[in-house]
Structures are given as C-alpha cells and as structure tokens.
C-alpha atoms as a PDB file:
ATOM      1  CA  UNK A   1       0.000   0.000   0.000  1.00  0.00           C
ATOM      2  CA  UNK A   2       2.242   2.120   0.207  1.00  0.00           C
ATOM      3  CA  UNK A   3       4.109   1.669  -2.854  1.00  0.00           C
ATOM      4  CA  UNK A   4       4.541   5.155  -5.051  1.00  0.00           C
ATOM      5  CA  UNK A   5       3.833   6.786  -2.278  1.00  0.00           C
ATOM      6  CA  UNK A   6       6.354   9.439  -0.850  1.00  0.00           C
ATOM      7  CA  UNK A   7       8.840   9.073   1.754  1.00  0.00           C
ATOM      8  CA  UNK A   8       8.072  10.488   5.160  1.00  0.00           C
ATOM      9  CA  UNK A   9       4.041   9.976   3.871  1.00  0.00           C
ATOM     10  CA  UNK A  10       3.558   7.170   6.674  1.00  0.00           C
ATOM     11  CA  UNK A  11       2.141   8.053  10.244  1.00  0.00           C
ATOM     12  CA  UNK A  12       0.353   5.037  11.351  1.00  0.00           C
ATOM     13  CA  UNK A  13      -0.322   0.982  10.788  1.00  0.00           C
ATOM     14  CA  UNK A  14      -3.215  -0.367  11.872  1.00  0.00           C
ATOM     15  CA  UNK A  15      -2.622  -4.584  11.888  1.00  0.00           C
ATOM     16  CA  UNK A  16      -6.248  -6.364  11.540  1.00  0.00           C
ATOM     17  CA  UNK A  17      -6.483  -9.553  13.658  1.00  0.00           C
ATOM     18  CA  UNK A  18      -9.837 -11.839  13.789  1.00  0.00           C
ATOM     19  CA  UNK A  19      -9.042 -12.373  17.575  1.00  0.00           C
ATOM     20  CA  UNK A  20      -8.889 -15.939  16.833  1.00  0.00           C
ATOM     21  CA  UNK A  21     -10.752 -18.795  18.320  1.00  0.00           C
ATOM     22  CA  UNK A  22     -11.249 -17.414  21.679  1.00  0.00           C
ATOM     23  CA  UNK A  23     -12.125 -13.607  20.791  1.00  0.00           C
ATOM     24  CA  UNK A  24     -15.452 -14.185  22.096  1.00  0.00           C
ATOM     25  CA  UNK A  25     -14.665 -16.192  24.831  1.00  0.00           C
ATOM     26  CA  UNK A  26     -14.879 -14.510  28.170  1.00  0.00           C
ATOM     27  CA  UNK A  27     -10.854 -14.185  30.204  1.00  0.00           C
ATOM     28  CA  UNK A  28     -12.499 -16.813  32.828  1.00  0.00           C
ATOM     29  CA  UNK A  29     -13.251 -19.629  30.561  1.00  0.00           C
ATOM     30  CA  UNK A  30      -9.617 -19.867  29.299  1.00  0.00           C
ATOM     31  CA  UNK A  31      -8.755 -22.257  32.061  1.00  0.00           C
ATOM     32  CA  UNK A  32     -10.778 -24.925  30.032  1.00  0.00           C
ATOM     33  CA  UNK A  33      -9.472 -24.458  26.898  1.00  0.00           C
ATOM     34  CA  UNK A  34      -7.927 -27.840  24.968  1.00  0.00           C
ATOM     35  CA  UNK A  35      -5.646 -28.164  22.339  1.00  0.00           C
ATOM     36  CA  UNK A  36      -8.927 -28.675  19.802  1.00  0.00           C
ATOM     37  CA  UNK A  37     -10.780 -25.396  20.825  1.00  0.00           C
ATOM     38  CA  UNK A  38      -7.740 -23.346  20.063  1.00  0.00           C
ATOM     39  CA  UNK A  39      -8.016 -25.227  16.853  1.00  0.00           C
ATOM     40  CA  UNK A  40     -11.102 -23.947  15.271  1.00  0.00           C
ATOM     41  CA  UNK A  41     -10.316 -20.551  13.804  1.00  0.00           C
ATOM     42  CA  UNK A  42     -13.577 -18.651  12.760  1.00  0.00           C
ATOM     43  CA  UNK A  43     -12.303 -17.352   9.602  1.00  0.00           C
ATOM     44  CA  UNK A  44      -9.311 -19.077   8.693  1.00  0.00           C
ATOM     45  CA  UNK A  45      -8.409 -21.956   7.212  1.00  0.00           C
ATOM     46  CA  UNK A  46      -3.896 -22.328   8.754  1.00  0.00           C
ATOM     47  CA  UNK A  47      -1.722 -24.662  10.248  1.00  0.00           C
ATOM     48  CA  UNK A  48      -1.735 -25.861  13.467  1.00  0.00           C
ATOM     49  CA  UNK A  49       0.891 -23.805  14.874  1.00  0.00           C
ATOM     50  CA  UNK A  50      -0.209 -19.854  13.326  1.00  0.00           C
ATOM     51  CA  UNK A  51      -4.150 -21.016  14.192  1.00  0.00           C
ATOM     52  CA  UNK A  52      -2.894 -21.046  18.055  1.00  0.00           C
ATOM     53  CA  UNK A  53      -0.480 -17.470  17.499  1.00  0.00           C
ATOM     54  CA  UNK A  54      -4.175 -16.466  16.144  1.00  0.00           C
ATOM     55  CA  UNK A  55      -5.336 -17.620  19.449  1.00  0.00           C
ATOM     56  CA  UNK A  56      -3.091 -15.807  21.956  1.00  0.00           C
ATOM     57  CA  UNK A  57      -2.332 -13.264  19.397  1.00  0.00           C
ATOM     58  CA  UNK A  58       1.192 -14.076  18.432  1.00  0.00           C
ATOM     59  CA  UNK A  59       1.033 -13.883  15.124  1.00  0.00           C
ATOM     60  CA  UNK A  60      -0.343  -9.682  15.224  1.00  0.00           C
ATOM     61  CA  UNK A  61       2.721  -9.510  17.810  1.00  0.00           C
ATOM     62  CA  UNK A  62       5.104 -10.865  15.607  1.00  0.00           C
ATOM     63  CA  UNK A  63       4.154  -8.792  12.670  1.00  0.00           C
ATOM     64  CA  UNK A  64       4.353  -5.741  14.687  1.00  0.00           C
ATOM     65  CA  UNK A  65       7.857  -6.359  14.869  1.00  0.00           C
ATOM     66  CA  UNK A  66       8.060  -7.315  11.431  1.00  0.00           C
ATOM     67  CA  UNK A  67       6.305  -3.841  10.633  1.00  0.00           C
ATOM     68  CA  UNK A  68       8.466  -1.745  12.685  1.00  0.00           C
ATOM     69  CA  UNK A  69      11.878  -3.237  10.707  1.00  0.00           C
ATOM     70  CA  UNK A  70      10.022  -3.238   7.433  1.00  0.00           C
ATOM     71  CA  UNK A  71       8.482   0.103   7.409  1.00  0.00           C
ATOM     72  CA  UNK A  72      11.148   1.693   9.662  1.00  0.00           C
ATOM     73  CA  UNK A  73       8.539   3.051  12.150  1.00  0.00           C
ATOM     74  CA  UNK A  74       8.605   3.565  15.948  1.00  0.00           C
ATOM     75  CA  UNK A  75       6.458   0.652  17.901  1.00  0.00           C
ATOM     76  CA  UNK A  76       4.234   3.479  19.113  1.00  0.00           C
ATOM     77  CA  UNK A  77       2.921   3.972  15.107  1.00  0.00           C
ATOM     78  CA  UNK A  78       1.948   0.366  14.664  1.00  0.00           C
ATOM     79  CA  UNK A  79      -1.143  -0.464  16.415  1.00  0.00           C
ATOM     80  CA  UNK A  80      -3.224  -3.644  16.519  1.00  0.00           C
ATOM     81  CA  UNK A  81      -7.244  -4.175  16.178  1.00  0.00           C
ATOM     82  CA  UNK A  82      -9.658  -6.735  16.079  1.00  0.00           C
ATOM     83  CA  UNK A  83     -11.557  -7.103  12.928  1.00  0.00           C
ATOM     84  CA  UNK A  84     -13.991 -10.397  13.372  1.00  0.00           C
ATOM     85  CA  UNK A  85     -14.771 -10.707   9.678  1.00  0.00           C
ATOM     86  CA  UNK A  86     -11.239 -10.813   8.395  1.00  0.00           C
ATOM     87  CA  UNK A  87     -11.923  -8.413   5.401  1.00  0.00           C
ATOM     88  CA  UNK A  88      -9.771  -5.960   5.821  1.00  0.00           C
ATOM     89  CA  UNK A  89      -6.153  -7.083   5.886  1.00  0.00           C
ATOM     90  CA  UNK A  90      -4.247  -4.610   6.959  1.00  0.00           C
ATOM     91  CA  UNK A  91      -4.589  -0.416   7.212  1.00  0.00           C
ATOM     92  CA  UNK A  92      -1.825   2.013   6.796  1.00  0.00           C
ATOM     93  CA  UNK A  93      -2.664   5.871   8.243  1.00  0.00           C
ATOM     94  CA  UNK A  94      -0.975   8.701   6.456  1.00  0.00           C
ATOM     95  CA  UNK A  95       0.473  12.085   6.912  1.00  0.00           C
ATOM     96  CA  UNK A  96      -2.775  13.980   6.614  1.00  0.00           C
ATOM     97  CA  UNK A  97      -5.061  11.047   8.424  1.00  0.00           C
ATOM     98  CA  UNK A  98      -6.527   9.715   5.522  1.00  0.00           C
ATOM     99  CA  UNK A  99      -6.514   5.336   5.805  1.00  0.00           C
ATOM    100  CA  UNK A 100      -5.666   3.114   3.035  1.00  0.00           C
ATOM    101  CA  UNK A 101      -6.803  -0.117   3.336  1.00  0.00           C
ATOM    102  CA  UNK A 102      -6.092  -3.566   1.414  1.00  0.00           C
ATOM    103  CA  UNK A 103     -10.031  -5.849   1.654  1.00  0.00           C
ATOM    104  CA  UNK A 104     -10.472  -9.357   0.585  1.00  0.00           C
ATOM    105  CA  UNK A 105     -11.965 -12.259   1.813  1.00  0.00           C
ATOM    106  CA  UNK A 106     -10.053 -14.559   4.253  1.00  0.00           C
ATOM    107  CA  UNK A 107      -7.758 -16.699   2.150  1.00  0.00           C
ATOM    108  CA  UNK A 108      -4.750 -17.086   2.403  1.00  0.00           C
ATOM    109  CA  UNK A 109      -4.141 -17.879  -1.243  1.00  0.00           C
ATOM    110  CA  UNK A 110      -4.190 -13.848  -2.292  1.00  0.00           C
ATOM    111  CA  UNK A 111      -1.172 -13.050  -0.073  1.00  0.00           C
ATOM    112  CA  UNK A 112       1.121 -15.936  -1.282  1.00  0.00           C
ATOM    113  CA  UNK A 113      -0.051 -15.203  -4.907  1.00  0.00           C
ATOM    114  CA  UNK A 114       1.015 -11.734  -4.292  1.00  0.00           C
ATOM    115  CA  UNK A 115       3.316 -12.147  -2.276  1.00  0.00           C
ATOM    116  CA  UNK A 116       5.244 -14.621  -5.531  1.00  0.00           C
ATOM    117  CA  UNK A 117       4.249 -12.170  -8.292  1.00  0.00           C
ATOM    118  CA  UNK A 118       4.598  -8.669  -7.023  1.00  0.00           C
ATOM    119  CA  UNK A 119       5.061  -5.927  -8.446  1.00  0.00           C
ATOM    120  CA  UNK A 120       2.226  -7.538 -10.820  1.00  0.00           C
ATOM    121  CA  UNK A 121      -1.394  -8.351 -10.037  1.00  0.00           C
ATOM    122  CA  UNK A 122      -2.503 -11.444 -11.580  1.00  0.00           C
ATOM    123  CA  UNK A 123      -5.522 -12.354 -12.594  1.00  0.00           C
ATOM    124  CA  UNK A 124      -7.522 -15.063 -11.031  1.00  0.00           C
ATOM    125  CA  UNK A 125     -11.109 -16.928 -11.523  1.00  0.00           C
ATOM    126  CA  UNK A 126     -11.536 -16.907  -7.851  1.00  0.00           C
ATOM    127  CA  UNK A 127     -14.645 -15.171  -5.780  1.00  0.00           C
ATOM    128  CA  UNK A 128     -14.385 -11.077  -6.033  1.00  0.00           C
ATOM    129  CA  UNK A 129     -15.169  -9.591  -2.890  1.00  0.00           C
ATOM    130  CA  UNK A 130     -18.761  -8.744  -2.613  1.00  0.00           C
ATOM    131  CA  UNK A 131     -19.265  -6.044  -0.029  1.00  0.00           C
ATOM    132  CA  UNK A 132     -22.544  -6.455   0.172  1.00  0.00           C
ATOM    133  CA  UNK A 133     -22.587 -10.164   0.577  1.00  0.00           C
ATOM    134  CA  UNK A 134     -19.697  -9.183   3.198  1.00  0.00           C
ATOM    135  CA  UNK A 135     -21.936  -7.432   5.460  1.00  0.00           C
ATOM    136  CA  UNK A 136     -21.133  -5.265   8.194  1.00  0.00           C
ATOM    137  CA  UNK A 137     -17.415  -4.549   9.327  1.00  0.00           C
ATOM    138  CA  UNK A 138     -16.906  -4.407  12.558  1.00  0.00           C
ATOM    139  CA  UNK A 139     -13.752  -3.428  15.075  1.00  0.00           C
ATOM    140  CA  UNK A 140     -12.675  -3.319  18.739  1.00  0.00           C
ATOM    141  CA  UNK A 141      -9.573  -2.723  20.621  1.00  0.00           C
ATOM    142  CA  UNK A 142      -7.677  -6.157  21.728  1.00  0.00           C
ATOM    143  CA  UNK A 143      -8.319  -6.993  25.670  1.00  0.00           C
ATOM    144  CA  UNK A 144      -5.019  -7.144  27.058  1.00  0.00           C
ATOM    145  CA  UNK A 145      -5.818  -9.638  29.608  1.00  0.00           C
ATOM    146  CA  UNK A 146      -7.319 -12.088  27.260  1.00  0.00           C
ATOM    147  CA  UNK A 147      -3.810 -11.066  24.930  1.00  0.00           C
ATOM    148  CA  UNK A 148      -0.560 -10.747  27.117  1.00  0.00           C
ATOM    149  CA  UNK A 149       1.509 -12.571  23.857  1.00  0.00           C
ATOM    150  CA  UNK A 150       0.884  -8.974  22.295  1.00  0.00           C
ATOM    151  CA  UNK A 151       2.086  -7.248  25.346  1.00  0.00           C
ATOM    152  CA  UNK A 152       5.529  -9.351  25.102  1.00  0.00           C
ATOM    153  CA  UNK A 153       5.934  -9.008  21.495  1.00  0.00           C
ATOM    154  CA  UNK A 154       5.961  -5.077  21.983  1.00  0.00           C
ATOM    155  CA  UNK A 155       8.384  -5.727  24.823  1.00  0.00           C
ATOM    156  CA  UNK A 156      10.853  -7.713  23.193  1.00  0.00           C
ATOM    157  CA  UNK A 157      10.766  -5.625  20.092  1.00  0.00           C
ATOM    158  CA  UNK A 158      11.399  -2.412  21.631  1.00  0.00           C
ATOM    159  CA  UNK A 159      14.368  -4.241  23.614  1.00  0.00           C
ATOM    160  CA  UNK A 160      15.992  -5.099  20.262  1.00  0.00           C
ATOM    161  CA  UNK A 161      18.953  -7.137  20.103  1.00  0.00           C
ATOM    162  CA  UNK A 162      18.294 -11.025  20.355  1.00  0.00           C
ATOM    163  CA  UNK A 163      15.400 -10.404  22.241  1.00  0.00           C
ATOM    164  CA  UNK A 164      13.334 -10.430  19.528  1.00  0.00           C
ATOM    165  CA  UNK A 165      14.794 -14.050  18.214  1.00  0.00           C
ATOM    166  CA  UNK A 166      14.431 -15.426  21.469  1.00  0.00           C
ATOM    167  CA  UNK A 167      10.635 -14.222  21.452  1.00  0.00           C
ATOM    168  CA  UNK A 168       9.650 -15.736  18.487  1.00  0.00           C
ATOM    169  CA  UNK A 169      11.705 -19.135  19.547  1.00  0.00           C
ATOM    170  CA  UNK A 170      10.081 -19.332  22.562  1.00  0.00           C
ATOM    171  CA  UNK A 171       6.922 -19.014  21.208  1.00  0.00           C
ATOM    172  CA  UNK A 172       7.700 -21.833  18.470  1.00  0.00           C
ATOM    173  CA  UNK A 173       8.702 -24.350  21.675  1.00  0.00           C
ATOM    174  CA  UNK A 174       5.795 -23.209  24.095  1.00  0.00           C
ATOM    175  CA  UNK A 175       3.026 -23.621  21.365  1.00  0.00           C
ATOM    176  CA  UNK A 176       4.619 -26.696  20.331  1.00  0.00           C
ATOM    177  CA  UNK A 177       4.203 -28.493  23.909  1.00  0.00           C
ATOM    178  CA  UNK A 178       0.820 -26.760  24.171  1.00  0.00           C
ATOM    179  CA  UNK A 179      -0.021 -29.239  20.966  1.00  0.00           C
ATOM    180  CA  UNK A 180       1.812 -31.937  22.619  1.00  0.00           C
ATOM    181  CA  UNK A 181      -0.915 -31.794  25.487  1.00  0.00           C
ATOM    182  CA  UNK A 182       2.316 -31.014  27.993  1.00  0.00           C
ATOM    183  CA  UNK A 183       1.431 -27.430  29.029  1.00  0.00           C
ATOM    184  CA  UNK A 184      -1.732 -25.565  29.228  1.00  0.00           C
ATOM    185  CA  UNK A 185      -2.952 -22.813  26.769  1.00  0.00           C
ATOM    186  CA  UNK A 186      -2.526 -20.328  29.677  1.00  0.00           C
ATOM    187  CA  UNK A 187       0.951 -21.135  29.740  1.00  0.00           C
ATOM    188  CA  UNK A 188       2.115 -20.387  26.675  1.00  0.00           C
ATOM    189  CA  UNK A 189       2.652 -16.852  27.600  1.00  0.00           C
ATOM    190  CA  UNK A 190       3.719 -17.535  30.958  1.00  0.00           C
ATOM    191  CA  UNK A 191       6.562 -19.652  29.421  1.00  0.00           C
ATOM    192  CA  UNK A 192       7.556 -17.130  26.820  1.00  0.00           C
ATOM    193  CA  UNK A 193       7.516 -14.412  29.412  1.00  0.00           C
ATOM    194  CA  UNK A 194       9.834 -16.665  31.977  1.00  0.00           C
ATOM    195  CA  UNK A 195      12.045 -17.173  29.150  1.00  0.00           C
ATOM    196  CA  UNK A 196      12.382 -13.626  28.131  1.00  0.00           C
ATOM    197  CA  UNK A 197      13.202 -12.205  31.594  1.00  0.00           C
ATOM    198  CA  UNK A 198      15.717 -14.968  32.186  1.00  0.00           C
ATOM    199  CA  UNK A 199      17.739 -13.713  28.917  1.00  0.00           C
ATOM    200  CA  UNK A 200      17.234 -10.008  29.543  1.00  0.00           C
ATOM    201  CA  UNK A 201      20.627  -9.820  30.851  1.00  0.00           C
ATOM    202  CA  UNK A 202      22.424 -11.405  28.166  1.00  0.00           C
ATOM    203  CA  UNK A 203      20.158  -9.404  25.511  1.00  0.00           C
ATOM    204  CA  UNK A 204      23.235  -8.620  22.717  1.00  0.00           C
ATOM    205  CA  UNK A 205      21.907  -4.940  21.493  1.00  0.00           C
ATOM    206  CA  UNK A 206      23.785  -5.403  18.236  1.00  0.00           C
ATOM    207  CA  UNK A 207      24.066  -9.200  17.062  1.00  0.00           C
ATOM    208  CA  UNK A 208      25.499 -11.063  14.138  1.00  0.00           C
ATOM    209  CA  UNK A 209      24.005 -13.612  12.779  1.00  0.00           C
ATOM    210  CA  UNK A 210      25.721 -16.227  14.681  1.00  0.00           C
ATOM    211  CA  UNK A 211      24.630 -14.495  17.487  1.00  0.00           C
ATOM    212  CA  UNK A 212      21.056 -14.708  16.728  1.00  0.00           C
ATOM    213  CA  UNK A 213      20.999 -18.414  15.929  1.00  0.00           C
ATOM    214  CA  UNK A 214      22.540 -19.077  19.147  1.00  0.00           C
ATOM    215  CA  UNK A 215      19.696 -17.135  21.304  1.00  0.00           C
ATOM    216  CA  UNK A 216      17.561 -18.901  18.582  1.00  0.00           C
ATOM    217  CA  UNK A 217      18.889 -22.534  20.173  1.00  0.00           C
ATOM    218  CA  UNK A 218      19.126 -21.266  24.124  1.00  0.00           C
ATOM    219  CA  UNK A 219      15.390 -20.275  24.320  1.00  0.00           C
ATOM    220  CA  UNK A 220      14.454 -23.433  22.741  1.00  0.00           C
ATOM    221  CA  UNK A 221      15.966 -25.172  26.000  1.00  0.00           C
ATOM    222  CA  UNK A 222      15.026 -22.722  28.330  1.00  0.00           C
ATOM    223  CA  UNK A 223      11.434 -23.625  27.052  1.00  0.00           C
ATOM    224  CA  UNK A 224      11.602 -26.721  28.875  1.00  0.00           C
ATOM    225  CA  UNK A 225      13.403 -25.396  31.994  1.00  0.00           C
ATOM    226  CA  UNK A 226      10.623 -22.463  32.483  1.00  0.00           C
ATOM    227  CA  UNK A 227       7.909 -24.802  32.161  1.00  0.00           C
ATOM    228  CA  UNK A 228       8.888 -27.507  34.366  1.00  0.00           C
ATOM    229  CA  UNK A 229       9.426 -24.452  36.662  1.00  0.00           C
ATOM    230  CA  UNK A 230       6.150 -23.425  36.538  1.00  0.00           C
ATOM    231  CA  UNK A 231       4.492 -26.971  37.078  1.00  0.00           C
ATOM    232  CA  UNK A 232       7.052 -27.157  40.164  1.00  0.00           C
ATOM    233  CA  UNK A 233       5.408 -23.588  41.492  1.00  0.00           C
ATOM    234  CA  UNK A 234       1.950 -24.844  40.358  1.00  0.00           C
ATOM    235  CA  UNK A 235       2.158 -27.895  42.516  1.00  0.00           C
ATOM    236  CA  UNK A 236       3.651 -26.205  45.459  1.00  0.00           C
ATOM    237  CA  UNK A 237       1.129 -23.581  45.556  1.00  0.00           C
ATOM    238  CA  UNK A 238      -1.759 -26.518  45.188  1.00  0.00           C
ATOM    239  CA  UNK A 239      -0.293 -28.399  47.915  1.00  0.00           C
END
C-alpha cells in the first residue's frame, strides 16, 4: 500500500487480527481451553501452529515487529485491532489522516499469490469480494488480559537485540508443547515471558548472525526449563 507513495508519507499501521478462536470467549473460561478449541479458527483456514499465534495473538505480535523493521517506524505507530470478519487485511494511516486499506476475503491464497508475483497483479477466476454479501465490518480494541503474547511481542521488540529471536523461539517451543498436550494454553505466555526475563541480561543490542541463531537454540531449551518451573510452582502452591 504504500508503494509510489512518498517518503516520510507514513504516520500510522493499523494490523487487523480476527481475535482468533477465543475472541469471544470470556478471560475466565480460558482455564478450560484444549488443544482442539484453540483449533477452530472462525475465519481461517492455517496450520496448526499460526491457528494457536491467532489464538493468543502471536502472530499480530510478531508482525508488529516485522512492521516496525520493514516500514522503519517507531512501535508506538503500529497499532493492533480486532476485525472479526477478516476483510480488511491490513490499514496504513498517512500524513494527513486519511486510511488506506487492502479488503479481501479470508484466504490465504491472495497473499502468497502476491506475495510470488509482485510488483504484478494477476488475474484469477476466484470469488471477487462482494461487499454487500460481506456485510457489516466491525472493530474493537484487543483486551489485554485475554492477549498478554501482544504485550511481550511489543516488549521484546522495543528491547531489540536477540530479544526479539528469542521471542519468536520461545513461542515456536511453548506452542509446540501446548499441541503436545504437555502445558496448558494459559501457559504459553507464561513460558515465553519466563524465558524472556531470564535472557534479559544477556540481551546482545547489536548481534550477528551467529549471534542470533545461538539465542535462537538457548530459548528453545530454556522452554523446557521455564515450564517444568512453573508446574514445580503450580504444585507447590496446590499443595
């Protein structure tokens, strides 16, 4: 979107998330969740691993990161809302306030067809979006306490360095042994969070590559050491 468009003409991104399978799901009820109601995505047909970043917002998280490096914008221009219908992909706010927005419906074979063929815009037999048929669009600010993952991501990515690698790596491990039935859906950000604190002090501000692969590797293990960690203070605390 924002191709042609002059430098300096950016003020704002708006990321669009559906708010996944548990958007409508009061905080509370989160305690009962199980590996197959994080599963069923409203709008979206992913893998296994993205459908549960949909769930505890990850995957908006991640891409504010991905925005800010991108784009070259501050963390404080890139904002995330929920959009339930998953029409409107993504929104980009500009000098004078006007919004630019990129609409389809929810399928994820438009942005890997563009995403293989840009600059061009092919052309394709499949369903044009039909705003009418679309409905209403609706949006909403994310509830923090139902999202902490998006909380973390804005951490880690305004700490820079390897924080950001060991973020996403943690995330990778914890959602994995969420899948694996080993830790609970509420977990998953307790883990990442554990994991995060325990490498703030060795954060590296300015990394190589080497460097990043080898935060990459450590917060894979630490996964394992925060979460046994938890169960430990779980059980204590029942007993």
């Amino acid at each position: 979107m924002l191709a042609g468009r002059s430098p300096g003409c950016l003020r704002r991104i708006l990321l669009t998330a559906s708010g996944g399978a548990f958007r409508d799901w009061p905080v509370e009820k989160l305690a009962q969740v199980t590996v197959a109601d994080a599963l069923k995505h409203p709008n979206w047909s992913m893998g296994r691993k993205i459908t549960v970043d949909s769930a505890t917002l990850m995957n908006k998280g991640l891409e504010v990161i991905e925005a800010h490096y991108l784009f070259g914008v501050s963390y404080d221009q890139i904002d995330i809302v929920i959009h339930p219908q998953s029409i409107i992909h993504s929104l980009i706010e500009l000098q004078d306030t006007s919004v630019l927005a990129q609409l389809g419906w929810p399928d994820m074979r438009l942005p890997l067809l563009y995403a293989l063929s840009w600059p061009e815009r092919l052309h394709t037999d499949w369903e044009p979006l039909d705003l009418v048929k679309a409905g209403s669009l609706t949006f909403r600010e994310p509830d923090h306490a139902k999202y902490p993952c998006m909380e973390l991501a804005y951490a880690a990515g305004r700490a820079g360095g390897t924080m950001t690698a060991v973020l996403n790596a943690a995330n990778e491990q914890a959602v994995a042994l969420f899948l694996e039935e080993k830790i609970h859906f509420l977990d998953i950000p307790n883990v990442i969070e554990g994991v995060c604190e325990r490498h703030q002090s060795h954060n590296l501000p300015q990394p190589a590559l080497a460097d990043i692969l080898a935060a990459d590797q450590w917060a894979r293990a630490e996964v394992l050491s925060v979460s046994q960690s938890l169960a430990r203070a779980t059980l204590i605390s029942l007993g």
